[in-house]
PDB file of N, CA and C in Angstrom:
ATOM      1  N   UNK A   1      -5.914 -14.001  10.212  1.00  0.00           N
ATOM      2  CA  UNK A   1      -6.571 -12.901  10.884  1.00  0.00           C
ATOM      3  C   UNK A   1      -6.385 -13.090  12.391  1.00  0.00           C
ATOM      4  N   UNK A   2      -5.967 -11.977  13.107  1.00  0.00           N
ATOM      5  CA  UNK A   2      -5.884 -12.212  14.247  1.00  0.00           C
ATOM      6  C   UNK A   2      -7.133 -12.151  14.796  1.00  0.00           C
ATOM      7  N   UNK A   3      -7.432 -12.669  16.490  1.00  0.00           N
ATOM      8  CA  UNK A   3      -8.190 -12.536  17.385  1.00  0.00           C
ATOM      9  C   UNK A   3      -8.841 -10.799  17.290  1.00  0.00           C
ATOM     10  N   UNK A   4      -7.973  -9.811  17.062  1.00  0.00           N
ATOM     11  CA  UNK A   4      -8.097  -8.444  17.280  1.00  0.00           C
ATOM     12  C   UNK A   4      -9.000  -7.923  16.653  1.00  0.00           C
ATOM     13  N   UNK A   5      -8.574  -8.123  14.721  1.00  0.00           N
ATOM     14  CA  UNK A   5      -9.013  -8.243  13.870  1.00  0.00           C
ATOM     15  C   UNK A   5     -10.861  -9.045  13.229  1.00  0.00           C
ATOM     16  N   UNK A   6     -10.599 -10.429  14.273  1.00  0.00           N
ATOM     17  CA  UNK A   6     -12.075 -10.861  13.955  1.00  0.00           C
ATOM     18  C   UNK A   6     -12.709  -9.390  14.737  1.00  0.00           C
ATOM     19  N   UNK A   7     -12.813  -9.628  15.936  1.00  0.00           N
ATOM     20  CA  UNK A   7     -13.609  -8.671  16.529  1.00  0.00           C
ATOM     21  C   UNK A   7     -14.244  -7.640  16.082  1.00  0.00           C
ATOM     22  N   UNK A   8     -13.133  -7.150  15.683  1.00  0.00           N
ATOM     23  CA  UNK A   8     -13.601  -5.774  14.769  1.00  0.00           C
ATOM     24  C   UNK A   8     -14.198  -5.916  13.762  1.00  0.00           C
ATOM     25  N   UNK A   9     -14.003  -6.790  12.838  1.00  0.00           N
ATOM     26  CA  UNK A   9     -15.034  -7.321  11.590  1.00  0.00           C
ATOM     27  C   UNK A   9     -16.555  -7.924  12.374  1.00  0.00           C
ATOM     28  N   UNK A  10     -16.569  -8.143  13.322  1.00  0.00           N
ATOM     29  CA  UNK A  10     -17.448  -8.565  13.747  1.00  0.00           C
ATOM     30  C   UNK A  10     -18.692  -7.593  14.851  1.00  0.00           C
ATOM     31  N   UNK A  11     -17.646  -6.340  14.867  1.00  0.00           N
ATOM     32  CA  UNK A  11     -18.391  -5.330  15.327  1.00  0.00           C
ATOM     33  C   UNK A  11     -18.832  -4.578  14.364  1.00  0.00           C
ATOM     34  N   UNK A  12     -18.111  -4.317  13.142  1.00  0.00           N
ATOM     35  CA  UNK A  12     -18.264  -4.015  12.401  1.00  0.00           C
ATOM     36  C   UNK A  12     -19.643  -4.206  11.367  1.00  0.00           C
ATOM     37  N   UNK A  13     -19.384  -5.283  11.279  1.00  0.00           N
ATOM     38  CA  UNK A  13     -20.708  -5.978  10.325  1.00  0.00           C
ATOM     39  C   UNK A  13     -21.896  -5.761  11.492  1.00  0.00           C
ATOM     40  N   UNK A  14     -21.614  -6.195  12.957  1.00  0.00           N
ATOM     41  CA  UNK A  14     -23.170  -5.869  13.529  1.00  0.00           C
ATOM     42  C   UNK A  14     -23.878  -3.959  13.319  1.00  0.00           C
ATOM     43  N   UNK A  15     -22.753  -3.240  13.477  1.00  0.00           N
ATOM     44  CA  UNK A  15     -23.006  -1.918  13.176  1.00  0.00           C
ATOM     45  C   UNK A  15     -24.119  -1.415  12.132  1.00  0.00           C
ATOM     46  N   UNK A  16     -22.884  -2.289  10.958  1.00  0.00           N
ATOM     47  CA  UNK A  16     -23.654  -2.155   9.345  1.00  0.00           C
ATOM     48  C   UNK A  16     -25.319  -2.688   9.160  1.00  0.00           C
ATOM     49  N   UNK A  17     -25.303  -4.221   9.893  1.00  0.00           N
ATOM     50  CA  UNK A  17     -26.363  -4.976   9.567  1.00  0.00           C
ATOM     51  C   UNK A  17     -27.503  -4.268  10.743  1.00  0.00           C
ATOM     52  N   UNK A  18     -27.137  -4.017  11.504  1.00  0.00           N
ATOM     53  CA  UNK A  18     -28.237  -3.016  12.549  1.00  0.00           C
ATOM     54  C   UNK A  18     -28.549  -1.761  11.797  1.00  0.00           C
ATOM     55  N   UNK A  19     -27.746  -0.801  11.489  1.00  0.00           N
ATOM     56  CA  UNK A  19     -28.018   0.630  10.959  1.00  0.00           C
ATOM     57  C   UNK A  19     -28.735   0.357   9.618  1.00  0.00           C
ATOM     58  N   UNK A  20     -28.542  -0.868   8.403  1.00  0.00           N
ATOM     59  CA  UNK A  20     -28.982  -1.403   7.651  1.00  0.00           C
ATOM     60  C   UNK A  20     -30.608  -1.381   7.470  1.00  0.00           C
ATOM     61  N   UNK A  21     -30.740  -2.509   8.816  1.00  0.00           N
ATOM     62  CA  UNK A  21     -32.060  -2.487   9.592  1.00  0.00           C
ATOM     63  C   UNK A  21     -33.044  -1.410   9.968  1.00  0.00           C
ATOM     64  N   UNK A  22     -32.549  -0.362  10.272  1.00  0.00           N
ATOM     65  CA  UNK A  22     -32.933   0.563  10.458  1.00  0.00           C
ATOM     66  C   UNK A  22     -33.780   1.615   9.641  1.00  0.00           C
ATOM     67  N   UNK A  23     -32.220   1.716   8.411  1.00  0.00           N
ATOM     68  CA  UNK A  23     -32.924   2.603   7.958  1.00  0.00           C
ATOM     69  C   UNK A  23     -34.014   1.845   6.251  1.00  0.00           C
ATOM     70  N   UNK A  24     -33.757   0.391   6.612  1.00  0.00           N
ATOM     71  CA  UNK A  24     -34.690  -0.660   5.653  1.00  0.00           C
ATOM     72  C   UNK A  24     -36.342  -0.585   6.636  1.00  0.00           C
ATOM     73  N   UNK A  25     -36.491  -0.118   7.659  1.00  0.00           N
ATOM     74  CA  UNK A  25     -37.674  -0.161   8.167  1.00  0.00           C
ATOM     75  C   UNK A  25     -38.444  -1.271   8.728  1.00  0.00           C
ATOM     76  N   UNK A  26     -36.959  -2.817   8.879  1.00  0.00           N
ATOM     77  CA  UNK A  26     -37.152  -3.649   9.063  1.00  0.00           C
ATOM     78  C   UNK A  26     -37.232  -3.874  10.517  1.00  0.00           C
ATOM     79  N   UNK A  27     -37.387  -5.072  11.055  1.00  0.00           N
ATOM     80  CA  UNK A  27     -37.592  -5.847  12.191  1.00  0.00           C
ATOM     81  C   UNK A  27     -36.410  -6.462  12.527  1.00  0.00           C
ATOM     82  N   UNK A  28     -35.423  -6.461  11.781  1.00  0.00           N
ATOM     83  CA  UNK A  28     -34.059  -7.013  11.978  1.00  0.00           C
ATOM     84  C   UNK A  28     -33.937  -8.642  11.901  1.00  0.00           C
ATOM     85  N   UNK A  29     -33.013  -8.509  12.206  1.00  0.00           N
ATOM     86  CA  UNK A  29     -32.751 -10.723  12.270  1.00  0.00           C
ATOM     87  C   UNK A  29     -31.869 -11.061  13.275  1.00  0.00           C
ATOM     88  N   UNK A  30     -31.984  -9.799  14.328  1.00  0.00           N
ATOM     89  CA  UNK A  30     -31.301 -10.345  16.101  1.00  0.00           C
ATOM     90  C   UNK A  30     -29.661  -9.966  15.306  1.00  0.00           C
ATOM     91  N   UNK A  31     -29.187 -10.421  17.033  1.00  0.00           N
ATOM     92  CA  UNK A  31     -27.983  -9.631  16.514  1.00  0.00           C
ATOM     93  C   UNK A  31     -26.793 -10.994  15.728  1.00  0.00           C
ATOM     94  N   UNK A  32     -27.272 -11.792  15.929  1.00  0.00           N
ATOM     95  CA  UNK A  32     -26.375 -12.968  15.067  1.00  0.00           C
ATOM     96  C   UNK A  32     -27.100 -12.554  13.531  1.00  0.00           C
ATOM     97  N   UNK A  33     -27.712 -12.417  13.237  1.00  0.00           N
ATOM     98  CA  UNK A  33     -28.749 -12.067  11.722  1.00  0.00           C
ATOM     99  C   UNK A  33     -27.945 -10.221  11.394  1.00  0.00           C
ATOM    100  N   UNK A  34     -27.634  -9.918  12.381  1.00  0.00           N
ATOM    101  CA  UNK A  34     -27.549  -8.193  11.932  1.00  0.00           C
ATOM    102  C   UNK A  34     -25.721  -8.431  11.212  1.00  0.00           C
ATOM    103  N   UNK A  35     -24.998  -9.463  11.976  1.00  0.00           N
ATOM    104  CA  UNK A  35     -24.066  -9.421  12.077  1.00  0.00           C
ATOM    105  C   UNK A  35     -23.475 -10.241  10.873  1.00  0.00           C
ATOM    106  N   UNK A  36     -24.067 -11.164  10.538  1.00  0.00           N
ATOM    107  CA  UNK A  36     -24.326 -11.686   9.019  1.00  0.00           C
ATOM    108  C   UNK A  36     -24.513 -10.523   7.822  1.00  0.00           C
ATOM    109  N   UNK A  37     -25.923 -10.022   7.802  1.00  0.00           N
ATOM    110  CA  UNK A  37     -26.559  -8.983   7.342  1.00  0.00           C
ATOM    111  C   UNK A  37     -24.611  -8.239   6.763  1.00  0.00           C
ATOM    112  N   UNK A  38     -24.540  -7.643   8.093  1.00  0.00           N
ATOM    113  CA  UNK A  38     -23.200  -6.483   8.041  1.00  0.00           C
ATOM    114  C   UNK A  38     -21.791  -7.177   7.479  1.00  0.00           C
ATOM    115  N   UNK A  39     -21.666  -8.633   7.373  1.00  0.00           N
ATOM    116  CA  UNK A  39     -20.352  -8.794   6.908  1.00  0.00           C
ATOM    117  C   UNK A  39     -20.577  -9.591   5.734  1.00  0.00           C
ATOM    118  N   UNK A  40     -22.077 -10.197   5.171  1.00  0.00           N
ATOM    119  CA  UNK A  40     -21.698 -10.198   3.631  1.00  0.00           C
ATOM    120  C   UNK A  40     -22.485  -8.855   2.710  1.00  0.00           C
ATOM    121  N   UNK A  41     -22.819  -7.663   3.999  1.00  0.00           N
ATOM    122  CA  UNK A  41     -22.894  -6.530   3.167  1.00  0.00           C
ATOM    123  C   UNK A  41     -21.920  -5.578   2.406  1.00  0.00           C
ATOM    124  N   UNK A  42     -20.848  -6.298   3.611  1.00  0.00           N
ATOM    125  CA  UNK A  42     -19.431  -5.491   3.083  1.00  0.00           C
ATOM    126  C   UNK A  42     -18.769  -6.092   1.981  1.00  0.00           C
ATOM    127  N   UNK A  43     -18.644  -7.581   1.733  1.00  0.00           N
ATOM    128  CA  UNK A  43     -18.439  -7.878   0.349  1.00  0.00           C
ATOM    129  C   UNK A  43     -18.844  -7.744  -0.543  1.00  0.00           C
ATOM    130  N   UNK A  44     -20.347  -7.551  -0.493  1.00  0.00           N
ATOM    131  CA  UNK A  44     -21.105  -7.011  -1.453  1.00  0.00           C
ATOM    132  C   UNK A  44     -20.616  -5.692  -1.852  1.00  0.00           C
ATOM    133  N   UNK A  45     -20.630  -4.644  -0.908  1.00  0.00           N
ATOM    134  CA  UNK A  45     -20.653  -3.522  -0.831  1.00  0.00           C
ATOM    135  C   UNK A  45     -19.031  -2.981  -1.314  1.00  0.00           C
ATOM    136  N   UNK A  46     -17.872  -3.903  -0.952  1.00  0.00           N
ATOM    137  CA  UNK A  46     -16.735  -3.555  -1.535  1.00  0.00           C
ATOM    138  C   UNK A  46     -16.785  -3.895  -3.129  1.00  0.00           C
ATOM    139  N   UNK A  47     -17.577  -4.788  -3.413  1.00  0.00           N
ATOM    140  CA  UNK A  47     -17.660  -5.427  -4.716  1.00  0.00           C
ATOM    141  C   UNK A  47     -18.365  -4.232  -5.721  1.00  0.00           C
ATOM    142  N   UNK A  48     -19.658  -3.367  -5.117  1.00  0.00           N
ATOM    143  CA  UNK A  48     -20.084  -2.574  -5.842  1.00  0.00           C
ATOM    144  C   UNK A  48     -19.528  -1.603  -5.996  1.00  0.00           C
ATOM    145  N   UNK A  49     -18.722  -0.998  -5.268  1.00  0.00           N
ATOM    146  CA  UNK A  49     -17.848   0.141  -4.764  1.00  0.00           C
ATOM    147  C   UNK A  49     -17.157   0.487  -5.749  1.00  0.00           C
ATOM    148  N   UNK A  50     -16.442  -1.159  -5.772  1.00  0.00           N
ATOM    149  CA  UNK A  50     -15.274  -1.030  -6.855  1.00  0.00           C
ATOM    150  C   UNK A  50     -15.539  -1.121  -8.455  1.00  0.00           C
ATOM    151  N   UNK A  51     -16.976  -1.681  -8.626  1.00  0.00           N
ATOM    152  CA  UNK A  51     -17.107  -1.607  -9.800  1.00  0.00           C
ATOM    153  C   UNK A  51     -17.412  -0.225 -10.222  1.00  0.00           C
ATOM    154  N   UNK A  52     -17.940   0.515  -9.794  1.00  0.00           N
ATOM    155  CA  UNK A  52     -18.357   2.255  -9.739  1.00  0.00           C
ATOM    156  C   UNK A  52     -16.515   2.934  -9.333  1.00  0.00           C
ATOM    157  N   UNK A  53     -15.669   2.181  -9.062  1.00  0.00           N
ATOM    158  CA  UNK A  53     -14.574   3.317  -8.966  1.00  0.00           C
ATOM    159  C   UNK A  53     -14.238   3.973  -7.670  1.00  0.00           C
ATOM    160  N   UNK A  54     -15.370   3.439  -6.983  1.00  0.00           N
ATOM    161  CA  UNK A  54     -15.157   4.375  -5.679  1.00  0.00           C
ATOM    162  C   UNK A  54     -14.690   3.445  -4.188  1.00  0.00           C
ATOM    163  N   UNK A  55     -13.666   4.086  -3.622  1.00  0.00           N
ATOM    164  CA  UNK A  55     -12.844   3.484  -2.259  1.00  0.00           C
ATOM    165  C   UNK A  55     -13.085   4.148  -1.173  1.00  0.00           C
ATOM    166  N   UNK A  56     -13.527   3.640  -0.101  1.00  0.00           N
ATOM    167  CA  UNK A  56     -13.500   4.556   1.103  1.00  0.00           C
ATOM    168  C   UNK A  56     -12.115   4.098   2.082  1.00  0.00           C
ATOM    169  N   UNK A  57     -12.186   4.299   2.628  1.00  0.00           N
ATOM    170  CA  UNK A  57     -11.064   3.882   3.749  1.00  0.00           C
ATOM    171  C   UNK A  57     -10.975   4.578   4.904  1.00  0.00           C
ATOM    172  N   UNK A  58     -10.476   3.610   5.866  1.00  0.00           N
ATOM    173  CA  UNK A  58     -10.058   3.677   7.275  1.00  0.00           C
ATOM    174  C   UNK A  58     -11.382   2.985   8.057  1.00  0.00           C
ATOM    175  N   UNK A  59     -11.583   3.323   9.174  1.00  0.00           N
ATOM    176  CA  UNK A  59     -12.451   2.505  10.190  1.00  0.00           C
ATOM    177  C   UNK A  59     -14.098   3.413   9.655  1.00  0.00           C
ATOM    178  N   UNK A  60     -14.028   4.335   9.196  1.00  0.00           N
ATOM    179  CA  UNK A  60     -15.455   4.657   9.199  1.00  0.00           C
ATOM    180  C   UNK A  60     -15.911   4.360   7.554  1.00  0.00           C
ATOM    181  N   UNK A  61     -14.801   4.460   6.808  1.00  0.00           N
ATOM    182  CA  UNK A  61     -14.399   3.861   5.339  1.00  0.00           C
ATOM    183  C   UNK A  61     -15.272   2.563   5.570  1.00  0.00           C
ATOM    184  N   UNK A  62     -14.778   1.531   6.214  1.00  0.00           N
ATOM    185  CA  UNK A  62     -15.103   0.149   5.911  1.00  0.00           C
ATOM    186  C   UNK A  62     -16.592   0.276   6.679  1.00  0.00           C
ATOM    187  N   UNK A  63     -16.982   0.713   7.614  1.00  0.00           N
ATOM    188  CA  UNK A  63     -18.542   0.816   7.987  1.00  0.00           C
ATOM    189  C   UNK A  63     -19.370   1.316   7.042  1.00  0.00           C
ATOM    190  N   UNK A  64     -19.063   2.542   6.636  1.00  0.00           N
ATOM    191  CA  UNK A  64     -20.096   2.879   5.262  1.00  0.00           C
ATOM    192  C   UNK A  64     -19.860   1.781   4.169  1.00  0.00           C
ATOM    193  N   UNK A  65     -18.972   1.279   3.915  1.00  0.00           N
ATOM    194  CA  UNK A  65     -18.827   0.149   2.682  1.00  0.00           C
ATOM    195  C   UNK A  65     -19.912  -0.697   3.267  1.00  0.00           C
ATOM    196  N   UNK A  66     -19.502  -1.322   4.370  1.00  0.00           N
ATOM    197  CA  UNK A  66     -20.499  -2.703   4.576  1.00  0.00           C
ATOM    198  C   UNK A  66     -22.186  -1.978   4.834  1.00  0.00           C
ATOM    199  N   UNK A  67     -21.935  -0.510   5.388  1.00  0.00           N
ATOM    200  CA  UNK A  67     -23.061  -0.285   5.543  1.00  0.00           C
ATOM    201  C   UNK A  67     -24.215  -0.044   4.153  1.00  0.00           C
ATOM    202  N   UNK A  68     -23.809   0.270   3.066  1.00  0.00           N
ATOM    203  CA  UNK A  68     -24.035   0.126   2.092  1.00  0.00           C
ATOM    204  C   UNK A  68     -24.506  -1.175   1.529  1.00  0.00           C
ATOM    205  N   UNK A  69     -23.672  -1.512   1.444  1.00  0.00           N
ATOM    206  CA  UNK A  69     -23.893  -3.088   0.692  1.00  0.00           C
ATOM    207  C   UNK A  69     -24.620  -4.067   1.695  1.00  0.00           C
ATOM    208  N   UNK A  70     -25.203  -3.271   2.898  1.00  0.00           N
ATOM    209  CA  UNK A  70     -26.092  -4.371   3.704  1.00  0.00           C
ATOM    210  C   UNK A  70     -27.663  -3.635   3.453  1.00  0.00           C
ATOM    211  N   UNK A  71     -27.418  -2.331   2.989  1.00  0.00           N
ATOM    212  CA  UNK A  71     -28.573  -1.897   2.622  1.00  0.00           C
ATOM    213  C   UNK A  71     -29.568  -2.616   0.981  1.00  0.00           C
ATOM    214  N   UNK A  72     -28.309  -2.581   0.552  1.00  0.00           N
ATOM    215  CA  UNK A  72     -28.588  -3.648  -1.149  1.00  0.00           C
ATOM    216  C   UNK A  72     -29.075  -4.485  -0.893  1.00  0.00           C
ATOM    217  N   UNK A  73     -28.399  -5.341   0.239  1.00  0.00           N
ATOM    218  CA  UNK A  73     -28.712  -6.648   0.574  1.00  0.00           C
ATOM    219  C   UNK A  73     -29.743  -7.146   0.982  1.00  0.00           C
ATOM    220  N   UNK A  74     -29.928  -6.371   2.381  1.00  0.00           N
ATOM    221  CA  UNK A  74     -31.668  -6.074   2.794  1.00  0.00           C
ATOM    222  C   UNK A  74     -32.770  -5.834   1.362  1.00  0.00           C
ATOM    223  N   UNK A  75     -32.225  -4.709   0.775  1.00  0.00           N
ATOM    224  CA  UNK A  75     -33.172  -4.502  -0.309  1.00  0.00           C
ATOM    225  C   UNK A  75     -33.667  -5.589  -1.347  1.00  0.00           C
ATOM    226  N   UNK A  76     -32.900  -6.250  -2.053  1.00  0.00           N
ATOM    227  CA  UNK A  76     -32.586  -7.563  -2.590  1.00  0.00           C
ATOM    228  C   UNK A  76     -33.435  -8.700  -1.621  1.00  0.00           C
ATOM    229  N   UNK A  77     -33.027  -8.899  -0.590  1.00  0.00           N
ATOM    230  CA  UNK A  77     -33.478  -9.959   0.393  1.00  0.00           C
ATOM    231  C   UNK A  77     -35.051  -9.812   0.105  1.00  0.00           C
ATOM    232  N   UNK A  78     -35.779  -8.521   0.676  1.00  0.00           N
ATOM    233  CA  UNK A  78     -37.131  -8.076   0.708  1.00  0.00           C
ATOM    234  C   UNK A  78     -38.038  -8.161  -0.413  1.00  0.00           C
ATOM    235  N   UNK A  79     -37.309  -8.012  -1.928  1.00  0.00           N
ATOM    236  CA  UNK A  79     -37.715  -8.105  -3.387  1.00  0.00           C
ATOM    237  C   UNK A  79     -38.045  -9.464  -3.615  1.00  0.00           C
ATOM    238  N   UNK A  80     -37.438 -10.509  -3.289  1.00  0.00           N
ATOM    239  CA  UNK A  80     -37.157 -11.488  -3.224  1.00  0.00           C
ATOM    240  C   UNK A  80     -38.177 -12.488  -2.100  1.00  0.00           C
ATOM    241  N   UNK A  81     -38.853 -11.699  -1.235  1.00  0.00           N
ATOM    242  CA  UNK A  81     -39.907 -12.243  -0.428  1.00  0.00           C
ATOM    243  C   UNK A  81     -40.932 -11.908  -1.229  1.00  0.00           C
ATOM    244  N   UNK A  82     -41.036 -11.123  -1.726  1.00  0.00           N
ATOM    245  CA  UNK A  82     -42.343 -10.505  -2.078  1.00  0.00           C
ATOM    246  C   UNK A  82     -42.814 -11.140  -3.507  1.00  0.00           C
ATOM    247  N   UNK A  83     -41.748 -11.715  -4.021  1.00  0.00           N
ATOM    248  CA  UNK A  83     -41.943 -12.704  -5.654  1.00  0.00           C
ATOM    249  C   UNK A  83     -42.191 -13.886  -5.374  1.00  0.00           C
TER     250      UNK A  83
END
């Protein structure tokens, strides 16, 4: 992966794991926590995607993917405090 490439995964995932945050009604986890949040939301989120059949693509493609799967994640995370 180039230098170019991290970046963008890394803007990327803060996007996801912030907007995530947001619309979870949470308090967030700063932006090293949002940015986590956003890039194992997107594996998640490519993982569910694909089991349902469905692909997005291009640059706003891969934000709704991770943005998705950081929403699961959050959701999951929160279920998981509360047990």
């Amino acid at each position: 992966m180039t230098l170019e490439g991290l970046i963008i995964v890394l803007i990327i995932g803060a996007l996801a794991g912030w907007l995530a945050g947001l619309v979870m009604k949470g308090r967030g986890f700063g932006l090293l926590g949002d940015i986590v949040v956003g890039i194992v939301g997107a594996f998640l989120g490519s993982f569910l995607l694909a089991v349902f059949g469905i692909a997005f693509y291009g640059l706003l493609g891969t934000l709704l993917t991770a943005f998705l799967g950081a929403v699961v994640l959050l959701f999951i995370v929160r279920m998981l405090k509360k047990a």
